[in-house]
C-alpha atoms as a PDB file:
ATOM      1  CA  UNK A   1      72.977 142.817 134.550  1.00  0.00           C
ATOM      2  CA  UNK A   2      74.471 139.778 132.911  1.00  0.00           C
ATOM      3  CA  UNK A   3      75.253 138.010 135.890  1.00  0.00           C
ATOM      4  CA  UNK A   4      71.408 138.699 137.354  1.00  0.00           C
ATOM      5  CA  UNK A   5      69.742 137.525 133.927  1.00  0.00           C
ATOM      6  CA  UNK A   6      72.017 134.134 134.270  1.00  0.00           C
ATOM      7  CA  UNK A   7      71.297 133.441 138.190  1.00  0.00           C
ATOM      8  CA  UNK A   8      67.371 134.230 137.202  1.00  0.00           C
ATOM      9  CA  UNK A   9      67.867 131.618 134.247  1.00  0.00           C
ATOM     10  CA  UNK A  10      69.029 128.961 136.963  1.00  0.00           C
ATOM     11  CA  UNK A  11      66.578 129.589 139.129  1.00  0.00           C
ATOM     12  CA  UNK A  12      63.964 129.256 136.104  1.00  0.00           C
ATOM     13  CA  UNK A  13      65.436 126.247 135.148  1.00  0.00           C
ATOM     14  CA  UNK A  14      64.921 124.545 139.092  1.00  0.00           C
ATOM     15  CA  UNK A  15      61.902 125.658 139.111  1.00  0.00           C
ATOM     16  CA  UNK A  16      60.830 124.114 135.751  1.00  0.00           C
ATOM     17  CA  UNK A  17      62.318 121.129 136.912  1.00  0.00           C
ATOM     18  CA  UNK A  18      60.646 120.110 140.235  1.00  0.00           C
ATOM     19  CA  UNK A  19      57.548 121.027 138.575  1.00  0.00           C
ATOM     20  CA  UNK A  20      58.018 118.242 136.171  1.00  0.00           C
ATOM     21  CA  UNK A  21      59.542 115.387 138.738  1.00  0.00           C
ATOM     22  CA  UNK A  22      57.055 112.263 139.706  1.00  0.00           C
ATOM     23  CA  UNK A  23      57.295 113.184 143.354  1.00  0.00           C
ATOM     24  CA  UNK A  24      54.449 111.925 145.408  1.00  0.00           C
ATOM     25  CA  UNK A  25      54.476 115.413 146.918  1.00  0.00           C
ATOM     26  CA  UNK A  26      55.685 119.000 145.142  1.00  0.00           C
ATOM     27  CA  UNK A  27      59.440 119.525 145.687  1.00  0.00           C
ATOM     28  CA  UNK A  28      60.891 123.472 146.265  1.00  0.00           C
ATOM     29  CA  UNK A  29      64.033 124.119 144.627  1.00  0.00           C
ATOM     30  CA  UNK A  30      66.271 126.111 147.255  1.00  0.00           C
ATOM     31  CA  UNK A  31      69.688 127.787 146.178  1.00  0.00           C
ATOM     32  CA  UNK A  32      72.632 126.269 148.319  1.00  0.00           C
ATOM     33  CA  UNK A  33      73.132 128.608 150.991  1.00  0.00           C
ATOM     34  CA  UNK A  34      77.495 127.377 151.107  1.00  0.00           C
ATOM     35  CA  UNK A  35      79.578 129.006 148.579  1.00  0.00           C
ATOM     36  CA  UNK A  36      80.757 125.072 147.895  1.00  0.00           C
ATOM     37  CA  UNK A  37      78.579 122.013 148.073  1.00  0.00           C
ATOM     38  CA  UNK A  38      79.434 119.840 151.055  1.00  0.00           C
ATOM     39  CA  UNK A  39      81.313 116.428 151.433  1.00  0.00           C
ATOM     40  CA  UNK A  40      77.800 115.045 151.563  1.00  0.00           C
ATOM     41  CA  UNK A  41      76.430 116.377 148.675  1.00  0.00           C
ATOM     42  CA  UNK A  42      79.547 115.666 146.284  1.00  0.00           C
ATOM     43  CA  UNK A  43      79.232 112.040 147.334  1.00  0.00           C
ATOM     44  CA  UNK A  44      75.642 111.949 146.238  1.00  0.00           C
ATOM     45  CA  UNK A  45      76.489 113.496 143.524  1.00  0.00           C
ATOM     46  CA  UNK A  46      78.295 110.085 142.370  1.00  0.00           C
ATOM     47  CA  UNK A  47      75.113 108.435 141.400  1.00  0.00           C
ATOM     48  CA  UNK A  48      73.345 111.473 139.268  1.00  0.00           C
ATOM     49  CA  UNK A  49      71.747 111.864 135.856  1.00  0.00           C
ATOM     50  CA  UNK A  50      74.291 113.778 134.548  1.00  0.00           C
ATOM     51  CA  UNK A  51      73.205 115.621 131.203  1.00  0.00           C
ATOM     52  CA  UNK A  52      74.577 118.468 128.797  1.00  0.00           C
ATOM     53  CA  UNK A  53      72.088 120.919 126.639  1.00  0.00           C
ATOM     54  CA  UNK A  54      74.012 122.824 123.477  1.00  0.00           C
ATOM     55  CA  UNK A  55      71.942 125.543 121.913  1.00  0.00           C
ATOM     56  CA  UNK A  56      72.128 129.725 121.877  1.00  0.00           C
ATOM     57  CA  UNK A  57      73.039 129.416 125.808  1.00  0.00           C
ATOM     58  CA  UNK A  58      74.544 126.270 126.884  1.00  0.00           C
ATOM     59  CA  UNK A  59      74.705 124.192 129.750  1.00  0.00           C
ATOM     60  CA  UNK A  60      75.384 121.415 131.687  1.00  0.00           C
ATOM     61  CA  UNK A  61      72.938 119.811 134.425  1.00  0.00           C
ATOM     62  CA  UNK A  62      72.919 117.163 136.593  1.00  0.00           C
ATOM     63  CA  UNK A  63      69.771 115.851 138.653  1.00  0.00           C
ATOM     64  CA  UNK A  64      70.715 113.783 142.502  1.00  0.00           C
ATOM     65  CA  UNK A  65      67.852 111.988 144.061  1.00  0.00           C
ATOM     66  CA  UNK A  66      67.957 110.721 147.142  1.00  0.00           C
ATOM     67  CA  UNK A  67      65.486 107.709 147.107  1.00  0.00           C
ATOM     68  CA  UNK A  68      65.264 106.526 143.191  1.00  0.00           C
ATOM     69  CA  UNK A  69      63.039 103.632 144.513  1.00  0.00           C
ATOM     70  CA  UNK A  70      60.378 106.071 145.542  1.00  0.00           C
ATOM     71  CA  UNK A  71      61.130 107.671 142.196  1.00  0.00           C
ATOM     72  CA  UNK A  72      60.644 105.111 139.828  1.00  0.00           C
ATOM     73  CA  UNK A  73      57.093 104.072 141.742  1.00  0.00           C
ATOM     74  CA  UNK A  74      55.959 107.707 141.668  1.00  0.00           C
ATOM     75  CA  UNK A  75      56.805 108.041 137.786  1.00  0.00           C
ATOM     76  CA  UNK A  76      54.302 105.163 137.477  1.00  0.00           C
ATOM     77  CA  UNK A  77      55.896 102.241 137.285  1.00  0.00           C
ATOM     78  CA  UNK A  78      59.086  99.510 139.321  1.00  0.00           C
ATOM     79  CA  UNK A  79      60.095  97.815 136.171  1.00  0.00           C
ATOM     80  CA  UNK A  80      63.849  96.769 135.517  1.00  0.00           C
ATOM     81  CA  UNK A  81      62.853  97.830 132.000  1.00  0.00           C
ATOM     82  CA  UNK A  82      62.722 101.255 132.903  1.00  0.00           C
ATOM     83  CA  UNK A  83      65.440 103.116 134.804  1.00  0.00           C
ATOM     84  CA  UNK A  84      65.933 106.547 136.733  1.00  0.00           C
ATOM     85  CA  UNK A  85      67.085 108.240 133.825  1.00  0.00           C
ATOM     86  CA  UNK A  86      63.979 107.514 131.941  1.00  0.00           C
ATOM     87  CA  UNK A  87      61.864 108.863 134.770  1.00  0.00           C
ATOM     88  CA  UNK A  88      63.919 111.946 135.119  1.00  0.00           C
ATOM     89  CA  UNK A  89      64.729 112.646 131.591  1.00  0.00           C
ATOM     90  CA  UNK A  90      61.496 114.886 130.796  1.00  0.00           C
ATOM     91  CA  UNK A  91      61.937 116.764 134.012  1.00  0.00           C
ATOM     92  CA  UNK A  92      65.856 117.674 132.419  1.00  0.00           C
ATOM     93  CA  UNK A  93      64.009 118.580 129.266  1.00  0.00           C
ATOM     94  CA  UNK A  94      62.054 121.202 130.949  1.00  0.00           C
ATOM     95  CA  UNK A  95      64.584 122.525 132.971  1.00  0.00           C
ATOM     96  CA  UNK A  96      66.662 123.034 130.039  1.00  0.00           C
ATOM     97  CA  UNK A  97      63.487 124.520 128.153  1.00  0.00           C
ATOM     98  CA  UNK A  98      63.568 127.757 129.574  1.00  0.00           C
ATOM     99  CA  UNK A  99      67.477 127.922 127.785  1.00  0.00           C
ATOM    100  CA  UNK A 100      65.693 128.713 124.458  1.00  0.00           C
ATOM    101  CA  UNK A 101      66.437 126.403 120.934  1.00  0.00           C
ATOM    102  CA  UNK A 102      68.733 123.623 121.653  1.00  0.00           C
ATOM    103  CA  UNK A 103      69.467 119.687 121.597  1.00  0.00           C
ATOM    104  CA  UNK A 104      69.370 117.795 125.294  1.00  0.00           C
ATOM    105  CA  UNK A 105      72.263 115.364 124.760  1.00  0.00           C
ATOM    106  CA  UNK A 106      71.915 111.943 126.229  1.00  0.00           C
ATOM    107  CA  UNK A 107      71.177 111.767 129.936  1.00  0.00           C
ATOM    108  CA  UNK A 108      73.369 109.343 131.786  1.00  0.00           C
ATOM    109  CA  UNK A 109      74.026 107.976 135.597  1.00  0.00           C
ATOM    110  CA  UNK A 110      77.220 109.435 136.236  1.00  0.00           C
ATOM    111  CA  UNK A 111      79.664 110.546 138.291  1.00  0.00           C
ATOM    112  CA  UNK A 112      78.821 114.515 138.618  1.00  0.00           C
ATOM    113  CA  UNK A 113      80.835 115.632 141.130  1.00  0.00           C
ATOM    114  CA  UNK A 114      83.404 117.697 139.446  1.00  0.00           C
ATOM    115  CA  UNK A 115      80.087 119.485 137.829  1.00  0.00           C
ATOM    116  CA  UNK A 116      78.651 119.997 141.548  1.00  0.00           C
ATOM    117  CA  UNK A 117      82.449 121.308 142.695  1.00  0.00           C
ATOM    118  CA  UNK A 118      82.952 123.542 139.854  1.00  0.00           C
ATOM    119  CA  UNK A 119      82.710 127.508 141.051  1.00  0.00           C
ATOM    120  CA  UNK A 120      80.668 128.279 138.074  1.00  0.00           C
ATOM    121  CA  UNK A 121      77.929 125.828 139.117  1.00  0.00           C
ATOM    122  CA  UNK A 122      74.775 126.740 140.952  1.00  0.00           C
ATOM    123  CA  UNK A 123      73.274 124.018 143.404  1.00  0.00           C
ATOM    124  CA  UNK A 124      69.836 123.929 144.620  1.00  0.00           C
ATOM    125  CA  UNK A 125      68.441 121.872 146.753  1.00  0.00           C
ATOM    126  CA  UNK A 126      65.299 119.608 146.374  1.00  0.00           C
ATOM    127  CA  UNK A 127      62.989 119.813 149.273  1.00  0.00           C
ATOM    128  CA  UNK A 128      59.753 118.489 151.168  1.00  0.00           C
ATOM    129  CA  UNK A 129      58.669 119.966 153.800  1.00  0.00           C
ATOM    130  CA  UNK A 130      62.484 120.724 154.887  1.00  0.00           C
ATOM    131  CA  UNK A 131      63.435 117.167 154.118  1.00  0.00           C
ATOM    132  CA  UNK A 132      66.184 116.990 151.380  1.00  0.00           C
ATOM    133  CA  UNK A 133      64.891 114.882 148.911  1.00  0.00           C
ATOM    134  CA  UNK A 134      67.881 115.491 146.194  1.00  0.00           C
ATOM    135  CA  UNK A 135      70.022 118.093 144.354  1.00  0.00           C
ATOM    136  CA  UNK A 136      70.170 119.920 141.162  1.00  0.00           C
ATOM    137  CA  UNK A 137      72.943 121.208 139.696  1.00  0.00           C
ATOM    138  CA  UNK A 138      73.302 123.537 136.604  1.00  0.00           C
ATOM    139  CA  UNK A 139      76.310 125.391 134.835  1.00  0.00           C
ATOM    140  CA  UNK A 140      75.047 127.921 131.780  1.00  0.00           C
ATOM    141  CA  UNK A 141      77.669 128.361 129.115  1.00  0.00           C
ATOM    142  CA  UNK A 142      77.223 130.948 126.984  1.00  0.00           C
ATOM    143  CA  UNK A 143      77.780 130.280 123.541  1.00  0.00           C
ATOM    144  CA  UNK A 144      80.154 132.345 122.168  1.00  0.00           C
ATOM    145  CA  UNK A 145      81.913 133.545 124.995  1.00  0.00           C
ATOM    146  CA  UNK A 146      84.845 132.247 124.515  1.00  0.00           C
ATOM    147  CA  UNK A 147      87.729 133.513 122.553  1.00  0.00           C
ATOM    148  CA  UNK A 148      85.539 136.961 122.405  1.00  0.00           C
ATOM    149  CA  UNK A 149      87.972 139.268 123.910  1.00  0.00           C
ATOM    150  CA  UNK A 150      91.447 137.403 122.887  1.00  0.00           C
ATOM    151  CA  UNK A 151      92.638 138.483 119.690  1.00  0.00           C
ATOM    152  CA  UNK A 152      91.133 137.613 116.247  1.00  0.00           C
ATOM    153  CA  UNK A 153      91.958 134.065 114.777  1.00  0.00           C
ATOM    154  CA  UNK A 154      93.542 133.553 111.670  1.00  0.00           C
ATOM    155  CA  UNK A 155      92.336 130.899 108.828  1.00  0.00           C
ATOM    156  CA  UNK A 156      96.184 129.171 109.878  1.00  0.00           C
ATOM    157  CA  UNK A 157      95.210 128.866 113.533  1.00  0.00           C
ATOM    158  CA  UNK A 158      91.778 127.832 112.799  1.00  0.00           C
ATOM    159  CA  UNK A 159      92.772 124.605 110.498  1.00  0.00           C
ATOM    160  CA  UNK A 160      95.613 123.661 112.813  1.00  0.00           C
ATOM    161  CA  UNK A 161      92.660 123.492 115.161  1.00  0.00           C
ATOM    162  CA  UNK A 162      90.370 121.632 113.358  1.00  0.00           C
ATOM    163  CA  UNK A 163      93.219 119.220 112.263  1.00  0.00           C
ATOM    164  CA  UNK A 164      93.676 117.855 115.819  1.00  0.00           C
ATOM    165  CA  UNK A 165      90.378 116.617 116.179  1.00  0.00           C
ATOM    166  CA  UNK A 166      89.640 115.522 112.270  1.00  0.00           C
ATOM    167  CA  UNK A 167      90.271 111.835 113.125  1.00  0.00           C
ATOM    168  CA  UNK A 168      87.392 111.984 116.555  1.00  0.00           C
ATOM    169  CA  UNK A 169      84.311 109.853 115.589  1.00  0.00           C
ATOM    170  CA  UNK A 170      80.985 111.382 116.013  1.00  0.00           C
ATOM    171  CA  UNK A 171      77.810 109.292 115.973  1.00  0.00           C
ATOM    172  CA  UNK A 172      75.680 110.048 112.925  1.00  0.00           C
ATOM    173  CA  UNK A 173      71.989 108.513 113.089  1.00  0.00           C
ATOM    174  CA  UNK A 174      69.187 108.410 110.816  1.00  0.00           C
ATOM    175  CA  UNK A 175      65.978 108.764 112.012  1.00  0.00           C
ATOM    176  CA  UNK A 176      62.599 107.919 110.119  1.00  0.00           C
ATOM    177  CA  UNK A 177      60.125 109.209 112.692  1.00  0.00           C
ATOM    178  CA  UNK A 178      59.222 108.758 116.075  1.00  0.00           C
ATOM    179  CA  UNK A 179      56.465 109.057 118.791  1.00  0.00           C
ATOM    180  CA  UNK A 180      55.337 109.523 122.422  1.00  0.00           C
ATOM    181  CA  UNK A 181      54.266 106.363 124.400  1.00  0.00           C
ATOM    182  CA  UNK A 182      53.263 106.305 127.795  1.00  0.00           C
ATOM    183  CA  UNK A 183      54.930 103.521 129.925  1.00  0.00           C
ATOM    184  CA  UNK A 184      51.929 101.673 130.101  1.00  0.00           C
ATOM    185  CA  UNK A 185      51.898 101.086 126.354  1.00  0.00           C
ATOM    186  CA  UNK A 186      55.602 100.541 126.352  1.00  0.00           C
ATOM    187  CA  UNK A 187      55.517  97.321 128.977  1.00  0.00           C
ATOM    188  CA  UNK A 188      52.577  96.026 126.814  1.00  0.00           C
ATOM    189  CA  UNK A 189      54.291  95.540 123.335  1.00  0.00           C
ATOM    190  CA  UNK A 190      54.485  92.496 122.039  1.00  0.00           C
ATOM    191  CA  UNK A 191      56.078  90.799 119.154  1.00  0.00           C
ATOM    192  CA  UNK A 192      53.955  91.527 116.075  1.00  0.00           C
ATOM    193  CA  UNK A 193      53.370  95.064 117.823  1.00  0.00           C
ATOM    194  CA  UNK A 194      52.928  97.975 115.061  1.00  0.00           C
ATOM    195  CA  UNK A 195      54.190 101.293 115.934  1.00  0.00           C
ATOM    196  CA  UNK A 196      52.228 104.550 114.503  1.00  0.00           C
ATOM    197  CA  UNK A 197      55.389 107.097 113.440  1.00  0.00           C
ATOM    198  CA  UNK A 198      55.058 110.807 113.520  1.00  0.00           C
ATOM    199  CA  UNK A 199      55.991 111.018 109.730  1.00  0.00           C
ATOM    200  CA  UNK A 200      54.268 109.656 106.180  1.00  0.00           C
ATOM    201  CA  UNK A 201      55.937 106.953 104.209  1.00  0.00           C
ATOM    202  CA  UNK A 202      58.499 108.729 101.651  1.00  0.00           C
ATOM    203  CA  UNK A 203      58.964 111.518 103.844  1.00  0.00           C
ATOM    204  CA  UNK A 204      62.686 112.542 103.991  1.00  0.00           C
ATOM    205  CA  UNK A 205      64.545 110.863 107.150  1.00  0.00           C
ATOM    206  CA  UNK A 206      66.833 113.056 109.571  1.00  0.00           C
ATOM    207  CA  UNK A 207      70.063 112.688 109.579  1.00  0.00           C
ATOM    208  CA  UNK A 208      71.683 113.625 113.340  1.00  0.00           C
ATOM    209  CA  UNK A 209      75.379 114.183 113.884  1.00  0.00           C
ATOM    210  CA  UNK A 210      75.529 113.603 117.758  1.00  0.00           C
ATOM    211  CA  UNK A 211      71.795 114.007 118.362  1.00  0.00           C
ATOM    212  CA  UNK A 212      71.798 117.314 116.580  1.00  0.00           C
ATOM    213  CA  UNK A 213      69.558 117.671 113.469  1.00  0.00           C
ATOM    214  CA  UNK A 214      72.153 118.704 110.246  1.00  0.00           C
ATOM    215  CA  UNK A 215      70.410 116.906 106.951  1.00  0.00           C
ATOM    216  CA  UNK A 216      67.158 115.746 105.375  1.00  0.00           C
ATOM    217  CA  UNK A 217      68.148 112.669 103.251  1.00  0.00           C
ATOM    218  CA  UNK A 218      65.929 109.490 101.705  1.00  0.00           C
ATOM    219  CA  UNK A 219      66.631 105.884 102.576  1.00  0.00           C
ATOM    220  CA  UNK A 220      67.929 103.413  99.908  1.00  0.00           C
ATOM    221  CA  UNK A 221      69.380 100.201  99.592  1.00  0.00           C
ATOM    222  CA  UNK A 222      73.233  99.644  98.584  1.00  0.00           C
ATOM    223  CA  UNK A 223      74.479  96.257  98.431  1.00  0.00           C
ATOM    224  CA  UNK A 224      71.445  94.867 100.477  1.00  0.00           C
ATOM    225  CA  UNK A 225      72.297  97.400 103.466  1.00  0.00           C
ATOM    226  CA  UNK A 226      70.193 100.057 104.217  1.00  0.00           C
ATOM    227  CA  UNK A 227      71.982 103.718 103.443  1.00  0.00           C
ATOM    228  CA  UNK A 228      71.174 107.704 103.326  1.00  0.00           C
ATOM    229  CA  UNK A 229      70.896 109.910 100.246  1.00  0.00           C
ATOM    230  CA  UNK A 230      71.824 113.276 101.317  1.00  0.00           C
ATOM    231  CA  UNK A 231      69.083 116.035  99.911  1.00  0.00           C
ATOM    232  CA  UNK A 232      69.146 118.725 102.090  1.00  0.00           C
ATOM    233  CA  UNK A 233      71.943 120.252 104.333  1.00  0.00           C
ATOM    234  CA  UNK A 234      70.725 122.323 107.207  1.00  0.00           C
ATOM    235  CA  UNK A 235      72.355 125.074 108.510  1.00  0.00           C
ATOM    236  CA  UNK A 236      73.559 125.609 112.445  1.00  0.00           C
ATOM    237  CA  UNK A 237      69.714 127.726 113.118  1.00  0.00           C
ATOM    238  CA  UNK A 238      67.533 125.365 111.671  1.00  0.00           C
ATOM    239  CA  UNK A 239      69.406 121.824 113.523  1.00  0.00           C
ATOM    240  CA  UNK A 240      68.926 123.386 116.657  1.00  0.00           C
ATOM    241  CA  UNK A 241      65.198 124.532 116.165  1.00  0.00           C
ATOM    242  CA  UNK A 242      63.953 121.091 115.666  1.00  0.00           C
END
C-alpha cells in the first residue's frame, strides 16, 4: 500500500506540474514506459532545473524542457533579465504542493542526470500531441525512513555525528517582508521605485537558516551595520508551515 500511495503522489505531483507550465498548448505528463531513462533523455537532462523540497515527505525534482525559447515567450516575456528557472519555478512549487508542509529549496540549471538515472526516480514524460516537449523527474524521500529499522542510536553516536559537520556553513537570511509581482511590473521598475511589503513597519523579521523559517527576531543597528535580535525560536512544525 505504501509503494501505491508514493507512485499516486508522483503522478499527482506531474500532473500539478504541467498544469502550471506556460505552454502555448496543455502538456500530458506520461510515466516512462523503460525501467531506465534513455541515453537521450540523460543528456537532456544536463541542462534541467534541478530542485529539492524538505518537509513531512521529501523530495527531489528536476524539470527538462526541450525548447526554453518557446518557454520563456509563453511565460510572457524574452528578457535576459528573466531566465528559465524563473518561468518554471511556480510550476516546481505546485508540483511539490501536493507533498504537504515544506520549504522548495532554490531551483537551479543543473546537471540532473544522476537524479534521472537513479532507480528510485520516476520519469514522466511531457507531451503534445505525442511530441515530447520535455521531462520530469521526481524522487520522494520519506522523512524519517532512515535509520528506522537499524538499531537505536546512542547520545555518543549522535554527537560524534553532529561533530563532523559542526564546522559546514549554512546560509542564514533575514527577511523583512516580501510580495508577488507580475513580470510586467518587474521590467518596469525604476530607480526611485517603492515596493509595497507584505508586512507593517515594526513587525518582527524572519530569520531563515537555508531558506527554512527557524526565528522571529527585530532589526537593529550595531556599529552602523544592520543586525538581528533574536525573540522567538520556532520549532521544526511551525518553520516548515510557513
Amino acid at each position: 500500500m505504501k509503494k501505491t500511495a508514493t507512485v499516486d503522489l508522483n503522478t499527482a505531483a506531474a500532473e500539478a506540474l504541467v498544469r502550471l507550465l506556460p505552454t502555448t498548448t496543455p502538456l500530458a505528463a506520461m510515466i516512462g514506459a523503460n525501467a531506465a531513462p534513455d541515453s537521450a533523455v540523460l543528456a537532456a537532462a544536463r541542462q534541467a532545473v534541478l530542485a529539492s523540497f524538505v518537509g513531512a515527505t521529501s523530495a527531489d525534482v528536476a524539470v527538462v524542457v526541450v525548447d526554453t525559447d518557446a518557454l520563456t515567450v509563453a511565460g510572457g516575456t524574452d528578457s535576459p533579465l528573466v531566465s528559465v528557472v524563473d518561468v518554471l519555478r511556480p510550476a516546481l512549487e505546485g508540483a511539490v504542493g501536493v507533498l504537504g508542509a515544506g520549504v522548495l529549496g532554490e531551483a537551479k540549471l543543473d546537471d540532473a542526470g544522476a537524479l534521472f538515472a537513479d532507480a528510485e526516480t520516476k520519469v514522466f514524460e511531457l507531451t503534445d500531441s505525442g511530441t515530447v516537449a520535455g521531462w520530469f523527474a521526481i524522487r520522494i524521500r520519506k522523512s524519517g525512513t532512515l535509520g528506522t529499522r537499524t538499531s537505536p542510536r546512542t547520545e555518543g553516536s549522535m554527537s560524534a555525528k553532529l561533530g563532523r559537520i559542526n564546522n559546514v556553513e549554512m546560509a542564514l537570511t533575514v527577511e523583512i517582508g516580501r510580495t508577488r509581482m507580475s513580470v510586467r511590473d518587474v521590467l518596469g521598475l525604476e530607480p526611485g521605485a517603492v515596493i509595497e511589503l507584505d508586512r507593517s513597519a515594526g513587525a518582527p523579521a524572519d530569520v531563515l537558516l537555508n531558506g527554512r523559517l527557524i526565528a522571529h527576531g527585530e532589526v537593529v543597528v550595531v556599529d552602523q551595520d544592520y543586525a538581528v535580535r533574536i525573540t522567538q525560536i520556532l520549532d521544526v512544525d511551525e518553520g516548515l508551515g510557513l
